[in-house]
Structures are given as C-alpha cells and as structure tokens.
C-alpha atoms as a PDB file:
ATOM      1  CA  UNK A   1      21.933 -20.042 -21.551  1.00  0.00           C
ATOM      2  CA  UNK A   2      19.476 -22.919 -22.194  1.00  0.00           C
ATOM      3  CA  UNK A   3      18.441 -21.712 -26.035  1.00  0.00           C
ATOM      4  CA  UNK A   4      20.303 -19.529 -28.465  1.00  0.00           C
ATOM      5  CA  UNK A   5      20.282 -18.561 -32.121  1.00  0.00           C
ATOM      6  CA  UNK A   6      23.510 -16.601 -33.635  1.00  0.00           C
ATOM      7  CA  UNK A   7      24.116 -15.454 -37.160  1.00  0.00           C
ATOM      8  CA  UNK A   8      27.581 -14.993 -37.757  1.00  0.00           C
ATOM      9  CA  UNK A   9      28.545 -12.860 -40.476  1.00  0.00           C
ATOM     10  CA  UNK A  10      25.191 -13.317 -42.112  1.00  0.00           C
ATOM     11  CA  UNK A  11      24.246  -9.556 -41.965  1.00  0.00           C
ATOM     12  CA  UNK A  12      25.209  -6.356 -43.573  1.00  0.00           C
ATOM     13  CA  UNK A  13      25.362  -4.463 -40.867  1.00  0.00           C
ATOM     14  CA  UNK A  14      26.371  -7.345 -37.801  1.00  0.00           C
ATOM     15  CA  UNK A  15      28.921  -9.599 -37.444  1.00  0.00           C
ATOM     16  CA  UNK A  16      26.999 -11.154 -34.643  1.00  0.00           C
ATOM     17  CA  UNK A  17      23.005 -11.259 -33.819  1.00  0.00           C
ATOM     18  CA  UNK A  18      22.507 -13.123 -31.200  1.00  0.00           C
ATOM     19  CA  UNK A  19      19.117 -13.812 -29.185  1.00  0.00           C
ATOM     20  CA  UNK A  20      19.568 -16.463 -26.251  1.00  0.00           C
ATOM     21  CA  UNK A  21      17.540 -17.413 -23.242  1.00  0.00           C
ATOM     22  CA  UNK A  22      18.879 -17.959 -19.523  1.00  0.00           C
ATOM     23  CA  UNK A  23      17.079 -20.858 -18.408  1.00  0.00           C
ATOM     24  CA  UNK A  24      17.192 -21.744 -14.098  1.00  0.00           C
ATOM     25  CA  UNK A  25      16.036 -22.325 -10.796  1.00  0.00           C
ATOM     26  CA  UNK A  26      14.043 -18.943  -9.880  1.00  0.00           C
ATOM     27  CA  UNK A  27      15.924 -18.998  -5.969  1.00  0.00           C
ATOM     28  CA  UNK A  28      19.651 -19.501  -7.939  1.00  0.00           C
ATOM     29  CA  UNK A  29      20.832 -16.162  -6.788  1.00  0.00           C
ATOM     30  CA  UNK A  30      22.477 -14.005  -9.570  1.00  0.00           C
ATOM     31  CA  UNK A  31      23.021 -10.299 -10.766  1.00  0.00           C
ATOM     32  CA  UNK A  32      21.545  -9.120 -13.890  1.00  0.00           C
ATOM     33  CA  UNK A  33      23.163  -7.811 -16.974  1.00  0.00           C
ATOM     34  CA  UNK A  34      25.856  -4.695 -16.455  1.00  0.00           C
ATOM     35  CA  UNK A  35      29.054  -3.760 -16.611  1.00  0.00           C
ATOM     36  CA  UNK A  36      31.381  -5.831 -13.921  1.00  0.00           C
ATOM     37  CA  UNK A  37      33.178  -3.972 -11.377  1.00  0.00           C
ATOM     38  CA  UNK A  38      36.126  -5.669 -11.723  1.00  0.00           C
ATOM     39  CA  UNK A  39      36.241  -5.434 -15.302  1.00  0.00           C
ATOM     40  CA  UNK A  40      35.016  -2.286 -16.786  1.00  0.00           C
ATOM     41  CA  UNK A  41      35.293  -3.269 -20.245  1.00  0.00           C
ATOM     42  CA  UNK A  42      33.266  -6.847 -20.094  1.00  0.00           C
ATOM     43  CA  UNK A  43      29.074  -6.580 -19.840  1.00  0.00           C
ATOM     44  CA  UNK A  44      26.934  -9.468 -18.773  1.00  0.00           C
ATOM     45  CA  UNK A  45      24.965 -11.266 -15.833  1.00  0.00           C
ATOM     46  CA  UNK A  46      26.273 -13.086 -13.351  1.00  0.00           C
ATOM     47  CA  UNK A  47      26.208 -16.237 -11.279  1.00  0.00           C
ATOM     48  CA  UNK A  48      26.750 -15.385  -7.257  1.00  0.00           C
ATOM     49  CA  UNK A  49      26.289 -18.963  -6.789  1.00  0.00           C
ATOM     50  CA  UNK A  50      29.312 -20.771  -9.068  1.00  0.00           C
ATOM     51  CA  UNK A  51      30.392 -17.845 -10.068  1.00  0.00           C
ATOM     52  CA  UNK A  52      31.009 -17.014 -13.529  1.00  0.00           C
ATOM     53  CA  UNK A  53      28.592 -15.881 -16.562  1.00  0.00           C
ATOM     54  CA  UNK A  54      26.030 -17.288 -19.037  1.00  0.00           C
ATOM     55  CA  UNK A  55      27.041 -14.546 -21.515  1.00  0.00           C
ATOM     56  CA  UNK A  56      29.404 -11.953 -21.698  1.00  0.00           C
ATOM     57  CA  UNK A  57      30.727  -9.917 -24.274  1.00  0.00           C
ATOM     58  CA  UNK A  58      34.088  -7.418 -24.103  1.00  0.00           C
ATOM     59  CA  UNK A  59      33.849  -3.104 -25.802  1.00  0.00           C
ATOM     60  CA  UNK A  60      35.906  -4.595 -28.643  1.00  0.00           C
ATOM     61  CA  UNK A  61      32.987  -7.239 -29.338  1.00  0.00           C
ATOM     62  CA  UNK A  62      34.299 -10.382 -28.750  1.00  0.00           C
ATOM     63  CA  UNK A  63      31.970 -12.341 -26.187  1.00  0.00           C
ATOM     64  CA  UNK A  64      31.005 -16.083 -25.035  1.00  0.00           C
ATOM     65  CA  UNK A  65      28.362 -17.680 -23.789  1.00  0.00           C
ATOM     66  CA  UNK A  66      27.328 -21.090 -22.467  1.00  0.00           C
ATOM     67  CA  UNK A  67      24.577 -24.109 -22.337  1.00  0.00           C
ATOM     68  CA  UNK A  68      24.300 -27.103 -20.386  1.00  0.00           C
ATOM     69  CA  UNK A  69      24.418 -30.749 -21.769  1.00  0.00           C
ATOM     70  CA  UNK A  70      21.741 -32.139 -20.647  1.00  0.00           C
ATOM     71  CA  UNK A  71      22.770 -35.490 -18.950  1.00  0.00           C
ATOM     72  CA  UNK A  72      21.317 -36.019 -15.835  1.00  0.00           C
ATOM     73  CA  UNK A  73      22.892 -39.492 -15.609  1.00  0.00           C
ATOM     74  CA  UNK A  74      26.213 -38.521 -15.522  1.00  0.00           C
ATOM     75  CA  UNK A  75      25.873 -35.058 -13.707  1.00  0.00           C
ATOM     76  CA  UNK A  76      28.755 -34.692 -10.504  1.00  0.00           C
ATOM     77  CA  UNK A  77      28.569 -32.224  -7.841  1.00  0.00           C
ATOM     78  CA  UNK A  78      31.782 -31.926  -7.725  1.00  0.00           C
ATOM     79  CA  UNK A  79      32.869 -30.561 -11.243  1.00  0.00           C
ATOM     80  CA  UNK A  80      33.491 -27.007 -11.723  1.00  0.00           C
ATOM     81  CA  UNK A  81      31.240 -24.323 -12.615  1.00  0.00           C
ATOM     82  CA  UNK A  82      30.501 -24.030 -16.498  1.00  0.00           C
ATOM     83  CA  UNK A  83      30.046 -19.995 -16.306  1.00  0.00           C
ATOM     84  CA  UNK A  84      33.819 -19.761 -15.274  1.00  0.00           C
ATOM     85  CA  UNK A  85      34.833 -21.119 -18.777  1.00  0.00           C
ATOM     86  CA  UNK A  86      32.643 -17.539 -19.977  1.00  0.00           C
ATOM     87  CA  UNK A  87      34.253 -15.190 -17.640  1.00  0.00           C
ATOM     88  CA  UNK A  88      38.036 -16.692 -18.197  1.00  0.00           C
ATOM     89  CA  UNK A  89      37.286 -16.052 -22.205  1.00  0.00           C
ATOM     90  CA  UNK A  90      36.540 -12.294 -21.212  1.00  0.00           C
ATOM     91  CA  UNK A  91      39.886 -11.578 -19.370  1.00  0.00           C
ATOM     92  CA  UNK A  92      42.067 -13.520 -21.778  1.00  0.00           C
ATOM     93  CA  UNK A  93      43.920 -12.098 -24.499  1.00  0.00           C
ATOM     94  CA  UNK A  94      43.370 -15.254 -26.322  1.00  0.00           C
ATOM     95  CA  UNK A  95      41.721 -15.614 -29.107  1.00  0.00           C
ATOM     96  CA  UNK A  96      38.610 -17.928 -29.568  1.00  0.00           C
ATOM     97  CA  UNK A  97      40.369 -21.121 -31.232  1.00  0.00           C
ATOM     98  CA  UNK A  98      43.927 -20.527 -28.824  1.00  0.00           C
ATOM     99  CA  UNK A  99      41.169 -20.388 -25.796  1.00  0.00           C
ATOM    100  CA  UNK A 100      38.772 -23.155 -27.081  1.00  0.00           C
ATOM    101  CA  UNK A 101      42.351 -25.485 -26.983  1.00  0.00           C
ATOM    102  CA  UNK A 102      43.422 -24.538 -23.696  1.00  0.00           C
ATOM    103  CA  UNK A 103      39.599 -26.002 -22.368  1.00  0.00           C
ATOM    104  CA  UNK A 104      40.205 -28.826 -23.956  1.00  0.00           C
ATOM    105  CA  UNK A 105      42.887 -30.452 -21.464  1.00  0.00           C
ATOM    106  CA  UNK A 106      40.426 -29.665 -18.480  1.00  0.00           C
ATOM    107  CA  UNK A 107      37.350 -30.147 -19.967  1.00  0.00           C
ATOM    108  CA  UNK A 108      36.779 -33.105 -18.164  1.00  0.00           C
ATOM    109  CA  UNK A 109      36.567 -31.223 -15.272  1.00  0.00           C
ATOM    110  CA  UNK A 110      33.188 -29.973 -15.929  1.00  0.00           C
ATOM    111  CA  UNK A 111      29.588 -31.234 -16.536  1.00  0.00           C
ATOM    112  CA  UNK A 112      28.375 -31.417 -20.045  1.00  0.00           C
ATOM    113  CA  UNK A 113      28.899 -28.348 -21.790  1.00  0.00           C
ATOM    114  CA  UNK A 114      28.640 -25.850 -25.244  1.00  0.00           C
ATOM    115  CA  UNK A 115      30.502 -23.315 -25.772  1.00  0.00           C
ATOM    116  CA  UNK A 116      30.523 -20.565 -28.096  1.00  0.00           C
ATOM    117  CA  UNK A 117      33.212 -18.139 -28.550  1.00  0.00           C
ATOM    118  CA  UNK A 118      33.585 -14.919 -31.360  1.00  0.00           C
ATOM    119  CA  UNK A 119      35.912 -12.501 -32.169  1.00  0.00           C
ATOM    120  CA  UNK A 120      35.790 -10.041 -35.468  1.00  0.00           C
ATOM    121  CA  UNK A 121      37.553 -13.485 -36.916  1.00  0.00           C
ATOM    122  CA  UNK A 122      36.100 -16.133 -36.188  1.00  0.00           C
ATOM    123  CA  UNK A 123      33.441 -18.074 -34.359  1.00  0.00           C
ATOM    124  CA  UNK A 124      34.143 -21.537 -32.354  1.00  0.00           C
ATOM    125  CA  UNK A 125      32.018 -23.921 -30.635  1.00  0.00           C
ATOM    126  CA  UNK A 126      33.613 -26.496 -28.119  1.00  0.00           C
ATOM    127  CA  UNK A 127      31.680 -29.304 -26.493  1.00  0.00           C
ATOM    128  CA  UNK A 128      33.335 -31.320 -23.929  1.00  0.00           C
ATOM    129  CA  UNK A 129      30.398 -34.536 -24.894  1.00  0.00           C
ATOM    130  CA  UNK A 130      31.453 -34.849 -28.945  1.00  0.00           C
ATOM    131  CA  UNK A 131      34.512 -35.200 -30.859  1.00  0.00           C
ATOM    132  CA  UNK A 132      35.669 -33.204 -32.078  1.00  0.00           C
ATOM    133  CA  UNK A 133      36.086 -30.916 -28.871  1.00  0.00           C
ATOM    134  CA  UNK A 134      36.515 -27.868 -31.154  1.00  0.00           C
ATOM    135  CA  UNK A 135      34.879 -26.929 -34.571  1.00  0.00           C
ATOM    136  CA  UNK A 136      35.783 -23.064 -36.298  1.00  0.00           C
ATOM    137  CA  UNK A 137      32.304 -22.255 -37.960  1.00  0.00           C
ATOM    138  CA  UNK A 138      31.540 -20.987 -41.002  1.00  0.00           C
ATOM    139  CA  UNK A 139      29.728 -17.826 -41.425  1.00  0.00           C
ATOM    140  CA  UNK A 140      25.822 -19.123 -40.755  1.00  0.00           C
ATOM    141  CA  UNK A 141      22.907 -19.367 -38.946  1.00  0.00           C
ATOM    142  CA  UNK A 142      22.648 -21.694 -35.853  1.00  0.00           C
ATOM    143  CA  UNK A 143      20.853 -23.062 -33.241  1.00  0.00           C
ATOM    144  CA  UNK A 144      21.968 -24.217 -29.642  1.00  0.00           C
ATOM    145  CA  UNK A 145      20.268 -25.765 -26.736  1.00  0.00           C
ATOM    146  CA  UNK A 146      21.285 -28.499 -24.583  1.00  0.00           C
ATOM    147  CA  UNK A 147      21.958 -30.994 -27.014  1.00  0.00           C
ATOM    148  CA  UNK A 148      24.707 -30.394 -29.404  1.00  0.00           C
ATOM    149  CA  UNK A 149      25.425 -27.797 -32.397  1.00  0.00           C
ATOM    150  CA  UNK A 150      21.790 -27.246 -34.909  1.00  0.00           C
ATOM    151  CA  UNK A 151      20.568 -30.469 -32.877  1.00  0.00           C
ATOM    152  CA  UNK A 152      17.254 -31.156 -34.220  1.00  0.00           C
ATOM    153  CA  UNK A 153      15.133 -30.715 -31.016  1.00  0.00           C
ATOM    154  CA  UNK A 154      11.679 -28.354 -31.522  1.00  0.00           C
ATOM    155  CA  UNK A 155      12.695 -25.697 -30.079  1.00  0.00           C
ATOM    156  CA  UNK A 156      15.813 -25.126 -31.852  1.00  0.00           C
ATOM    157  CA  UNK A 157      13.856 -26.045 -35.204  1.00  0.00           C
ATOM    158  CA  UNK A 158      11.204 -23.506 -34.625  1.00  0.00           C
ATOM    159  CA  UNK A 159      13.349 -20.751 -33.086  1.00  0.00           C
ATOM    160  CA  UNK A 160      15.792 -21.415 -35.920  1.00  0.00           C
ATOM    161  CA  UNK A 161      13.442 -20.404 -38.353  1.00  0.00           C
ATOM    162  CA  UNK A 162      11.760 -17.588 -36.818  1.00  0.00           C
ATOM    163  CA  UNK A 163      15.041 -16.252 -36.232  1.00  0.00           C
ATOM    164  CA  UNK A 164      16.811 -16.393 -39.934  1.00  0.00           C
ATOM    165  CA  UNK A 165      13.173 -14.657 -40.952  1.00  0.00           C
ATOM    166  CA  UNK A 166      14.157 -11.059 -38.721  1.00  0.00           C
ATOM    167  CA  UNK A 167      18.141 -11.842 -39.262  1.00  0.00           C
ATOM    168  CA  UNK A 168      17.458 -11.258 -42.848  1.00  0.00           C
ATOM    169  CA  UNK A 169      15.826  -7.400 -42.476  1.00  0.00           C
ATOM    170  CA  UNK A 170      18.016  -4.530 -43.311  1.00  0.00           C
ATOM    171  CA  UNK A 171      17.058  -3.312 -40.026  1.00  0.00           C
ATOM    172  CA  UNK A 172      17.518  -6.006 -37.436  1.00  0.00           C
ATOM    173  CA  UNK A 173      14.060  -5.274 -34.579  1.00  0.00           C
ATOM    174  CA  UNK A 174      15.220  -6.538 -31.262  1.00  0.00           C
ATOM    175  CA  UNK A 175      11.921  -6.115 -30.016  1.00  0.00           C
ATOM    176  CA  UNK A 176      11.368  -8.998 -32.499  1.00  0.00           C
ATOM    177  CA  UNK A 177      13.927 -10.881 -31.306  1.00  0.00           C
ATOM    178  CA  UNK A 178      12.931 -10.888 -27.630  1.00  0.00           C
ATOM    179  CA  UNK A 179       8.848 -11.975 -28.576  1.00  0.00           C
ATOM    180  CA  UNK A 180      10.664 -15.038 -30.366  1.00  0.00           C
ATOM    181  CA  UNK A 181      12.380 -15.611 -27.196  1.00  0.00           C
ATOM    182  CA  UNK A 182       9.077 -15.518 -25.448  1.00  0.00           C
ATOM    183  CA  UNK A 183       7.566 -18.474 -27.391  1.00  0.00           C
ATOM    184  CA  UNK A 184       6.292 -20.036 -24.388  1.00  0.00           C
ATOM    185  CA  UNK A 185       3.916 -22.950 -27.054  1.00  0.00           C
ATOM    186  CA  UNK A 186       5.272 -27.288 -25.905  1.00  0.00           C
ATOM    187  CA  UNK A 187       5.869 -29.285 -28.022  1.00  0.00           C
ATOM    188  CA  UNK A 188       4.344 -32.427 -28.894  1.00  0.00           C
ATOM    189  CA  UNK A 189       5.073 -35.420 -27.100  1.00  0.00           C
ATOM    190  CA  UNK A 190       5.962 -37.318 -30.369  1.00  0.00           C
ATOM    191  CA  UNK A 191       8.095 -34.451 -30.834  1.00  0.00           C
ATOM    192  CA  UNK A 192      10.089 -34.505 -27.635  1.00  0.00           C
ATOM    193  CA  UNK A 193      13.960 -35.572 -27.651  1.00  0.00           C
ATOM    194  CA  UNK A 194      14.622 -38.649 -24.583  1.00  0.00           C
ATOM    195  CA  UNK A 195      17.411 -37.126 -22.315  1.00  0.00           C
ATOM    196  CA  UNK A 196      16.376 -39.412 -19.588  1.00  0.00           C
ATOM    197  CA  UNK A 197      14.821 -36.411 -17.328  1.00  0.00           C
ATOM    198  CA  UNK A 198      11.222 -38.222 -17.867  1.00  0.00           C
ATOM    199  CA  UNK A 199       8.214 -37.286 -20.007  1.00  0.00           C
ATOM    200  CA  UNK A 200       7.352 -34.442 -17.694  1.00  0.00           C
ATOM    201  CA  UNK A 201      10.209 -32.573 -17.848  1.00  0.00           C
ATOM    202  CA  UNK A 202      11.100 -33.230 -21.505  1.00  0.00           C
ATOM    203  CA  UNK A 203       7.075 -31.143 -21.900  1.00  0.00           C
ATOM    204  CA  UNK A 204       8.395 -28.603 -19.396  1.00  0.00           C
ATOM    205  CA  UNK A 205      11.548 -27.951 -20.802  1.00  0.00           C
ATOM    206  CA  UNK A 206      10.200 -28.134 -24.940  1.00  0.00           C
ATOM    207  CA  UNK A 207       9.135 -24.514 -25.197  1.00  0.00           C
ATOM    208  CA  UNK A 208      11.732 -21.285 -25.970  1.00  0.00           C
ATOM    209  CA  UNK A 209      10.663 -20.100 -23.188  1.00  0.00           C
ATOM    210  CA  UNK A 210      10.049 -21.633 -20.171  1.00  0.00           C
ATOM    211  CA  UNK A 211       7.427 -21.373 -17.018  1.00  0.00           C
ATOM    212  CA  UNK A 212       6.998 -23.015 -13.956  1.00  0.00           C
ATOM    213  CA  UNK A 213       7.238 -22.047 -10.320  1.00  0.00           C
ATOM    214  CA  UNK A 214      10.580 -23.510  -9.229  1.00  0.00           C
ATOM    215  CA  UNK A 215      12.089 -23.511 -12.566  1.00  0.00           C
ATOM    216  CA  UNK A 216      12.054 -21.609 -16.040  1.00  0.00           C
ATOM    217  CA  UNK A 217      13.406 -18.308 -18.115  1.00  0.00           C
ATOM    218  CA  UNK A 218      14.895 -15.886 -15.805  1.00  0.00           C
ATOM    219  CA  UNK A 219      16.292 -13.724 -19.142  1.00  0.00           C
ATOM    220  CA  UNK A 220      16.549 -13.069 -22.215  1.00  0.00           C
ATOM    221  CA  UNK A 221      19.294 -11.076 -24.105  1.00  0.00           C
ATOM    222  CA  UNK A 222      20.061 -10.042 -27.474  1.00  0.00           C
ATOM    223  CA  UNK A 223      23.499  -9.150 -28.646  1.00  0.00           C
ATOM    224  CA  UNK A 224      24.148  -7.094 -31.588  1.00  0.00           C
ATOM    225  CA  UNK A 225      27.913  -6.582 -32.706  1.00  0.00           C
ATOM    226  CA  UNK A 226      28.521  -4.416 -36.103  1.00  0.00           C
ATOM    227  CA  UNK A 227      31.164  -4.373 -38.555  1.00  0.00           C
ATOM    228  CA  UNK A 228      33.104  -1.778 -36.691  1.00  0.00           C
ATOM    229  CA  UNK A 229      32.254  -3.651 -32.968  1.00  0.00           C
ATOM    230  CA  UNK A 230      29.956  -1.431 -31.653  1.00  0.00           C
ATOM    231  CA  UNK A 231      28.183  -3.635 -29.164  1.00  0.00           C
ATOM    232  CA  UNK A 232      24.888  -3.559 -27.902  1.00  0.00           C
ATOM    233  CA  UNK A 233      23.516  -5.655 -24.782  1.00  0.00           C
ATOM    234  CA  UNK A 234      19.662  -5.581 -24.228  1.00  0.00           C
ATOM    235  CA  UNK A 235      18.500  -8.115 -21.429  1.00  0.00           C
ATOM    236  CA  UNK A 236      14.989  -8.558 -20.357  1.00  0.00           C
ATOM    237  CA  UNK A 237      14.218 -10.335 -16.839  1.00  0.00           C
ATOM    238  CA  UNK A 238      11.253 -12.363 -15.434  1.00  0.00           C
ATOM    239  CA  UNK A 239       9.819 -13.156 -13.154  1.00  0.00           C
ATOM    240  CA  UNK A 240       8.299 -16.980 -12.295  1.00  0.00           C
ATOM    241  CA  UNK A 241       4.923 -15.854 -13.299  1.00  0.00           C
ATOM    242  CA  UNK A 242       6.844 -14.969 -16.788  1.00  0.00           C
ATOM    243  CA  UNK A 243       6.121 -11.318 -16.395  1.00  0.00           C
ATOM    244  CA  UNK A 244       8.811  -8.980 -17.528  1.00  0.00           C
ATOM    245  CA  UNK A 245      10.868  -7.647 -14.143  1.00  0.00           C
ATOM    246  CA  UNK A 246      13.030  -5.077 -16.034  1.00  0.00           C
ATOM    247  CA  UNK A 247      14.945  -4.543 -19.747  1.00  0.00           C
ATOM    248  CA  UNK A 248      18.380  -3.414 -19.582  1.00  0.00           C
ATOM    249  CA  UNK A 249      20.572  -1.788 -22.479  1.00  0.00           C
ATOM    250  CA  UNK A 250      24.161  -1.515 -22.321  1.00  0.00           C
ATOM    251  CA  UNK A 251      26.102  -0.441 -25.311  1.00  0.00           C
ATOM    252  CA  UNK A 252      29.787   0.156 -26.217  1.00  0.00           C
ATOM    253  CA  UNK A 253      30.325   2.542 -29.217  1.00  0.00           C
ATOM    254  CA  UNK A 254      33.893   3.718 -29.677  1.00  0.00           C
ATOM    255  CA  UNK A 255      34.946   3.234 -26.668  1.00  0.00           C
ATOM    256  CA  UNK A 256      32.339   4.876 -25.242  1.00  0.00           C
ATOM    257  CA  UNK A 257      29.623   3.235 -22.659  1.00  0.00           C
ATOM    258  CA  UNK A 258      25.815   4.170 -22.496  1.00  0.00           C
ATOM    259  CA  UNK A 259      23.560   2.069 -20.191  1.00  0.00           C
ATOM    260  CA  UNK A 260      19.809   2.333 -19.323  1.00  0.00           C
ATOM    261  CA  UNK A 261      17.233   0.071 -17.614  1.00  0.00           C
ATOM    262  CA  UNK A 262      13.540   0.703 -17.438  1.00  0.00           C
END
C-alpha cells in the first residue's frame, strides 16, 4: 500500500475501517484480491514478483498491511521483500505486538518500511526508519503513506479528513470510501514533502490516487471488520488509464466465505 486511513475502534459497529491504496509499476506482475490457495482462511492480493502481500486479513479478522519508506538514497537491491513481513503475520499464531518484536531483530534486512498489524486487541505499527521500532495504538483515526505514522504530507491531511467525515456514519458507505480513494487532485508545489525523488515525482506521487503510464494506483481496497469479526474485503482494480478493471468482494461471516467480482 502507498496510502491508507484506519479507524480502530472508533465505530459502533467496526473494530477496523480501513480504505488503502496499492500504489506500483503497472508491468509488476501480481494477482488480485482472493482467497490464497495455500491458505484458505487468509484473503488478499498478491505479489508474483517478491512474493508476499500488500494487505491481507485472516476469517477471524486479524490482518496486516504494508507501505514503503520512501528513501531512494538508501534503497538496496538486495534486501528482502517487504510483502513477506504481511504474509508471515497471516500464518503466525502470534499476536500483533509478539510478531511486531520478532521483526524487529531482522528489520534491517529490509528497505524502509510501515507496518500495521490488528487483532480484536490491539493495533501496532512498526517502522524499521524511527525509534521506537514498535508503538501499540490507541483506539483512533490515522493516516499512513510513505513517510511515517499521521505524517503531515497532503495527501494524508486531506484523505485524513475526508475519511473521519464517512467513519463517523452509523452506516459506514464503502462506495464512499473507494471515491475518496480516487482523489486523483496534486498538490501544490509549496505543499510537497522533499524525499529526494525530485520535484517531478514529489507532483506525481502527491495525489490519493495516482496516474501515469508506467507508474500509479493499481487498487484500492476497503476492509471492514465488526465487533464479532465478520470481515469484509472489497478491492477495486485499474487500469493505467485509471479506469476501473474489476471490484471484488470477499467476506468471512461465521466461518462462512462468500466471494463475488463484477
């Protein structure tokens, strides 16, 4: 993920509403949203090139999901692939703060990276580019991109508060949640964070949703968890021309599992 916004515990209905965008290169191979093979109970995309996941989220509600640091300085092609961290959390028995420790000897191992991991207890964010590597959060509102935690970059700012405005509705729209994903208006340049890609990119990069040819939004997901973790998954796909491609819902109530596409 290259922007998400997550209230945690903020709702009466959900534990977790979370609305996040995918940002990549268009020609990075990777499968959309569904149930993995290899782990019936665990729903998400999913890197065929480093492997891994983005986001991915368990039947009993627990899920993770990742952004980038951007740091183009100190990038190496030889660290391991971020989305592994997602898809380890959703075959461990570990819970987030137990997990979120064991990353932290082998953090270094990896490029700049967030990390955001739930249960129904709590909620942790680990960041291998700020001390403290771990923090437990408090039942909020947040905003992520590739800086750190509620950094105060537009996007985040904007999407922030679009996003508390339909978290607050008795009856959360994710149809609402997916047009504030597809804010696709820059920022200004006086706006713009410096995180040395160049003046270019930093315009390219500013909106909540991005567009270009090579590069841009490839999805964008909502998750909704309730009270008693019934879990629903809708992803929406694009393609470089930023037309929708296809929506997917995948939902876990009771054990049960419903999935549709259109």
């Amino acid at each position: 993920m290259c922007v998400l916004f997550i209230a945690w515990k903020r709702h009466p209905r959900y534990r977790v509403i979370l609305a996040a965008n995918r940002d990549e290169f268009h020609d990075r191979p990777a499968s959309p949203a569904g149930v993995w093979p290899d782990m019936p109970n665990v729903a998400g995309g999913r890197d065929l090139l480093g492997g891994g996941s983005w986001l991915a989220v368990r039947s009993d509600g627990c899920f993770a999901a990742v952004t980038n640091v951007r740091e183009p300085a100190s990038r190496r092609a030889d660290a391991r692939s971020r989305g592994e961290l997602v898809q380890n959390f959703a075959s461990t028995p570990l819970p987030p703060v137990h997990y979120a420790r064991s990353v932290s000897s082998c953090g270094d191992q990896y490029n700049g990276f967030n990390l955001l991991l739930g249960d129904a207890d709590s909620l942790v964010y680990a960041c291998n580019r700020h001390q403290p590597f771990l923090n437990e959060l408090s039942p909020g509102i947040y905003g992520l991109s590739n800086g750190r935690l509620d950094s105060l970059w537009p996007k985040v700012i904007k999407g922030k508060q679009r996003f508390e405005g339909i978290v607050q509705e008795d009856a959360v729209d994710p149809n609402a949640l997916l047009d504030l994903l597809y804010d696709r208006d820059k920022a200004t340049d006086s706006e713009l964070p410096d995180t040395g890609i160049g003046l270019e990119w930093e315009r390219l990069l500013s909106p909540i949703f991005i567009q270009s040819p090579l590069y841009g939004t490839r999805a964008s997901t909502v998750l909704l968890v309730d009270h008693d973790d019934n879990v629903t998954l809708i992803e929406r796909s694009f393609k470089p021309d930023a037309t929708a491609e296809e929506t997917r819902r995948i939902e876990f109530s009771n054990g049960a599992l419903r999935q549709e596409s259109g």
